[in-house]
C-alpha atoms as a PDB file:
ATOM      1  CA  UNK A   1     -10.819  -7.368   4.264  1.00  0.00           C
ATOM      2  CA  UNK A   2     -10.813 -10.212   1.842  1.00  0.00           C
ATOM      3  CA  UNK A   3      -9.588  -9.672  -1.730  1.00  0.00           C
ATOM      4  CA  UNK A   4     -10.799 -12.430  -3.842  1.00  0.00           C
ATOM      5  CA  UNK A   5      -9.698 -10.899  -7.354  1.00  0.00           C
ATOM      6  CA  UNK A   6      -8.564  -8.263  -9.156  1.00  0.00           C
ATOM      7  CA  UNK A   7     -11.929  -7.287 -10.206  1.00  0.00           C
ATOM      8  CA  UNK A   8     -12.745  -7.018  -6.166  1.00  0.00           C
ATOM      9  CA  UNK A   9      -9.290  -5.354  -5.313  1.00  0.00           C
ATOM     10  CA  UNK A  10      -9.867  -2.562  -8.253  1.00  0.00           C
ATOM     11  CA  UNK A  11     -13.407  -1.585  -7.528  1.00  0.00           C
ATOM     12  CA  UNK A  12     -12.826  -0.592  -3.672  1.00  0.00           C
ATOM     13  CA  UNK A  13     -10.037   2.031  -4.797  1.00  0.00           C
ATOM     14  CA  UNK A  14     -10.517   5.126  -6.648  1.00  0.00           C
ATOM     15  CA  UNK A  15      -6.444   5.220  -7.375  1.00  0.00           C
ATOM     16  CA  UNK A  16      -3.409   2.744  -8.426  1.00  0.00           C
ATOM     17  CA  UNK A  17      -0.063   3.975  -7.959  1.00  0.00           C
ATOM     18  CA  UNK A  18       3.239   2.514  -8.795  1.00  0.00           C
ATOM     19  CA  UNK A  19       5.962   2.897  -6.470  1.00  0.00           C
ATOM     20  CA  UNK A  20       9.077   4.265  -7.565  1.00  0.00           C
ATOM     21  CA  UNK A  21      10.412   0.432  -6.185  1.00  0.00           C
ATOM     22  CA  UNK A  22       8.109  -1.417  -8.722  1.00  0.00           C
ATOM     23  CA  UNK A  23       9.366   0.711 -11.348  1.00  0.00           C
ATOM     24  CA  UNK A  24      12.904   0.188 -10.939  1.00  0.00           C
ATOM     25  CA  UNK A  25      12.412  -3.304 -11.011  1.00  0.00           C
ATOM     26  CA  UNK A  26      10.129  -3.482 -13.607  1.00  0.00           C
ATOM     27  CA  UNK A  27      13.512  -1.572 -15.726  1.00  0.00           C
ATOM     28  CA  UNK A  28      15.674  -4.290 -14.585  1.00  0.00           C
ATOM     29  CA  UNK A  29      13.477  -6.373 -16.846  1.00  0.00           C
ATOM     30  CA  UNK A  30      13.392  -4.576 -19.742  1.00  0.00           C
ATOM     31  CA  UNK A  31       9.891  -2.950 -18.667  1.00  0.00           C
ATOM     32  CA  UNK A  32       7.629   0.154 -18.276  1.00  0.00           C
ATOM     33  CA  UNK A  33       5.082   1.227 -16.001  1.00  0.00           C
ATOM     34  CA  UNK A  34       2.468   0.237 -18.955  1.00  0.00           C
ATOM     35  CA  UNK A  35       3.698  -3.040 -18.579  1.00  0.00           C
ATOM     36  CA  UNK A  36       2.522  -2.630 -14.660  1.00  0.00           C
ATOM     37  CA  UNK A  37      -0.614  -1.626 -15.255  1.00  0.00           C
ATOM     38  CA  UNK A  38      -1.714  -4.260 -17.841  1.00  0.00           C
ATOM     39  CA  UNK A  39      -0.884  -7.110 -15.984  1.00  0.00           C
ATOM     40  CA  UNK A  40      -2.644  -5.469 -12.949  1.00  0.00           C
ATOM     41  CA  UNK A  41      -5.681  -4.784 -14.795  1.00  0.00           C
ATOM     42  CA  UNK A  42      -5.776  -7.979 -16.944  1.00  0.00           C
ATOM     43  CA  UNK A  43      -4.260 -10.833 -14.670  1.00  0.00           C
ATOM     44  CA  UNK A  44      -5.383 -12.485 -11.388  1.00  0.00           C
ATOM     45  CA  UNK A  45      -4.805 -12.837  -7.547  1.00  0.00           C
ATOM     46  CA  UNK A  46      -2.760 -15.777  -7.457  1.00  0.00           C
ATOM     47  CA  UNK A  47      -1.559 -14.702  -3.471  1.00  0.00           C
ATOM     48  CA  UNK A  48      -3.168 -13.121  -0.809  1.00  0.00           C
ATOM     49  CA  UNK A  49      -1.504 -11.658   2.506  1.00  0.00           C
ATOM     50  CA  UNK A  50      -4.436 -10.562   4.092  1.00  0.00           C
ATOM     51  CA  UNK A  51      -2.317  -9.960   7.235  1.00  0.00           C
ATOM     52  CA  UNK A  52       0.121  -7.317   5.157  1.00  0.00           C
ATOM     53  CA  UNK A  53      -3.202  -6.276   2.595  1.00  0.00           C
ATOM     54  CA  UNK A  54      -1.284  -7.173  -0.104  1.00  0.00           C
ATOM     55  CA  UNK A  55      -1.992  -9.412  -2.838  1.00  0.00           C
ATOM     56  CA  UNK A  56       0.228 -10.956  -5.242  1.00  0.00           C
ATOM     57  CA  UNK A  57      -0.882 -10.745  -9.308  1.00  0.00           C
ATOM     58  CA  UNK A  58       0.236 -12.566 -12.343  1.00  0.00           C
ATOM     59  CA  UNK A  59      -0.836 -11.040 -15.823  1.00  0.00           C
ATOM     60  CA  UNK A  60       0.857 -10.612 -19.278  1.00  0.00           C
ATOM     61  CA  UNK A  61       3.817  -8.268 -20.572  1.00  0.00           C
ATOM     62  CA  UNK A  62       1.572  -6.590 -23.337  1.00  0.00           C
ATOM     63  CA  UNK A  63       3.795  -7.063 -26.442  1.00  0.00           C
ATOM     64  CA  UNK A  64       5.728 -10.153 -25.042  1.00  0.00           C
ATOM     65  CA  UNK A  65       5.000 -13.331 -24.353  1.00  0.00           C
ATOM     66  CA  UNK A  66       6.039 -12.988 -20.365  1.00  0.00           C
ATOM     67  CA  UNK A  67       4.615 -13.070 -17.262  1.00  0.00           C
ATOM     68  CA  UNK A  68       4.802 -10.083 -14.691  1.00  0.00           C
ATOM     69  CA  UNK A  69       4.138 -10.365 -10.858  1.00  0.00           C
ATOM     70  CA  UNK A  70       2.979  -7.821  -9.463  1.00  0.00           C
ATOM     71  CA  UNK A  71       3.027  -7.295  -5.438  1.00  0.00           C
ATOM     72  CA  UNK A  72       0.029  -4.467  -4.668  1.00  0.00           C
ATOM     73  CA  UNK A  73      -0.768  -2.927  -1.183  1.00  0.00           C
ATOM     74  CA  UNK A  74      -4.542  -2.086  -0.465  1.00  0.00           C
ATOM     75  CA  UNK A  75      -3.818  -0.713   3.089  1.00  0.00           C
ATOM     76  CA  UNK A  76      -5.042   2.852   2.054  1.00  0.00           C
ATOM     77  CA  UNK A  77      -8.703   3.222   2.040  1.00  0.00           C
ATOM     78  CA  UNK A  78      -8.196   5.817  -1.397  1.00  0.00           C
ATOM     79  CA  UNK A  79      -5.394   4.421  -3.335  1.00  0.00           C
ATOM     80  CA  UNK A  80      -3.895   0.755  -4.131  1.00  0.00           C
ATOM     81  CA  UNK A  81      -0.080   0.963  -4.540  1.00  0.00           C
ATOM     82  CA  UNK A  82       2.109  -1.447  -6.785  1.00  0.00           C
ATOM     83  CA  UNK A  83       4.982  -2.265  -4.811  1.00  0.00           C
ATOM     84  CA  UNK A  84       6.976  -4.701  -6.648  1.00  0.00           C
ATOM     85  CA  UNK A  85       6.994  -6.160 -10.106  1.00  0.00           C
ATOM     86  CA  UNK A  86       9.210  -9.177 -10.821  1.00  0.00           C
ATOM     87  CA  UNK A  87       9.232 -11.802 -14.135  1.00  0.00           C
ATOM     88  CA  UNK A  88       8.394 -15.025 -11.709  1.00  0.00           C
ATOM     89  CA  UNK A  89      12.267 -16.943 -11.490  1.00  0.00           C
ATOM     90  CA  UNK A  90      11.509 -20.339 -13.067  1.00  0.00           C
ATOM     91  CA  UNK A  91      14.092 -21.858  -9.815  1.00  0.00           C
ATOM     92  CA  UNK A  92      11.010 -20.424  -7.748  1.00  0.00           C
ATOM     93  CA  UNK A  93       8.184 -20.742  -9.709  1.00  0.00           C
ATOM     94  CA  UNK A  94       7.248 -24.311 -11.365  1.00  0.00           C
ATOM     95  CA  UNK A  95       4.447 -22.456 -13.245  1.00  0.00           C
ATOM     96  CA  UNK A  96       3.170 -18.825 -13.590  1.00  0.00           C
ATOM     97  CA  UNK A  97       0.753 -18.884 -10.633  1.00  0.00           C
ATOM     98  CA  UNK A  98       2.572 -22.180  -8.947  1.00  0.00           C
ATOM     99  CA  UNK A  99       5.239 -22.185  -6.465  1.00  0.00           C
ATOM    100  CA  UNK A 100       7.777 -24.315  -6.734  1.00  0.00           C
ATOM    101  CA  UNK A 101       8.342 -26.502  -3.624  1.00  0.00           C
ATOM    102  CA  UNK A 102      11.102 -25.473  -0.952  1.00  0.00           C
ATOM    103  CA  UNK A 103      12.842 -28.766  -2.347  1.00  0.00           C
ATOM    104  CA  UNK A 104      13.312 -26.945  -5.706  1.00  0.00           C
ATOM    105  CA  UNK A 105      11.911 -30.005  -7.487  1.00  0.00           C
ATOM    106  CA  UNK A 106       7.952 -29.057  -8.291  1.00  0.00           C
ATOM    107  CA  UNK A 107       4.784 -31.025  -8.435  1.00  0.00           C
ATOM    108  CA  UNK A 108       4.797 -33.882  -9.636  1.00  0.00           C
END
């Protein structure tokens, strides 16, 4: 199955769980599992791994001015599962929603 956004990846799933993984992480960052679900609901597919059925979504912190990643899992037919949440590295990331080059040096 194709995910094409978040709107498509939401509406085939009656659930949206956060793993205990994604929360931890999200900690490390100074965030909550609120902070999860808002960028999940209110960001966008920026990476698909249809081979894995995962997807890869940026959104907004919602009382900062910060990105979140968010790595979900649609293998169950039921439930989508957040399995990692990350503030995108600016060493990796030249943009929000653009990787950086294996060089390191971004588009130019």
């Amino acid at each position: 199955m194709y995910i094409y956004d978040t709107e498509d990846l939401l509406g085939r799933r009656r659930k949206l769980r956060i793993s205990f993984h994604a929360l931890r992480e999200a900690y490390k960052e100074g965030l909550r599992g609120r902070d999860i679900l808002h960028a999940v609901f209110t960001g966008q597919v920026i990476e698909r791994y249809p081979n894995r059925e995962r997807v890869l979504i940026v959104g907004p912190v919602a009382k900062a001015d910060l990105p979140l990643h968010v790595v979900c899992d649609y293998a169950d037919t039921d439930e989508i599962v957040a399995v990692t949440a990350y503030v995108p590295s600016r060493s990796e990331w030249a943009a929000d929603a653009v990787r950086r080059p294996k060089d390191g040096r971004g588009e130019k």
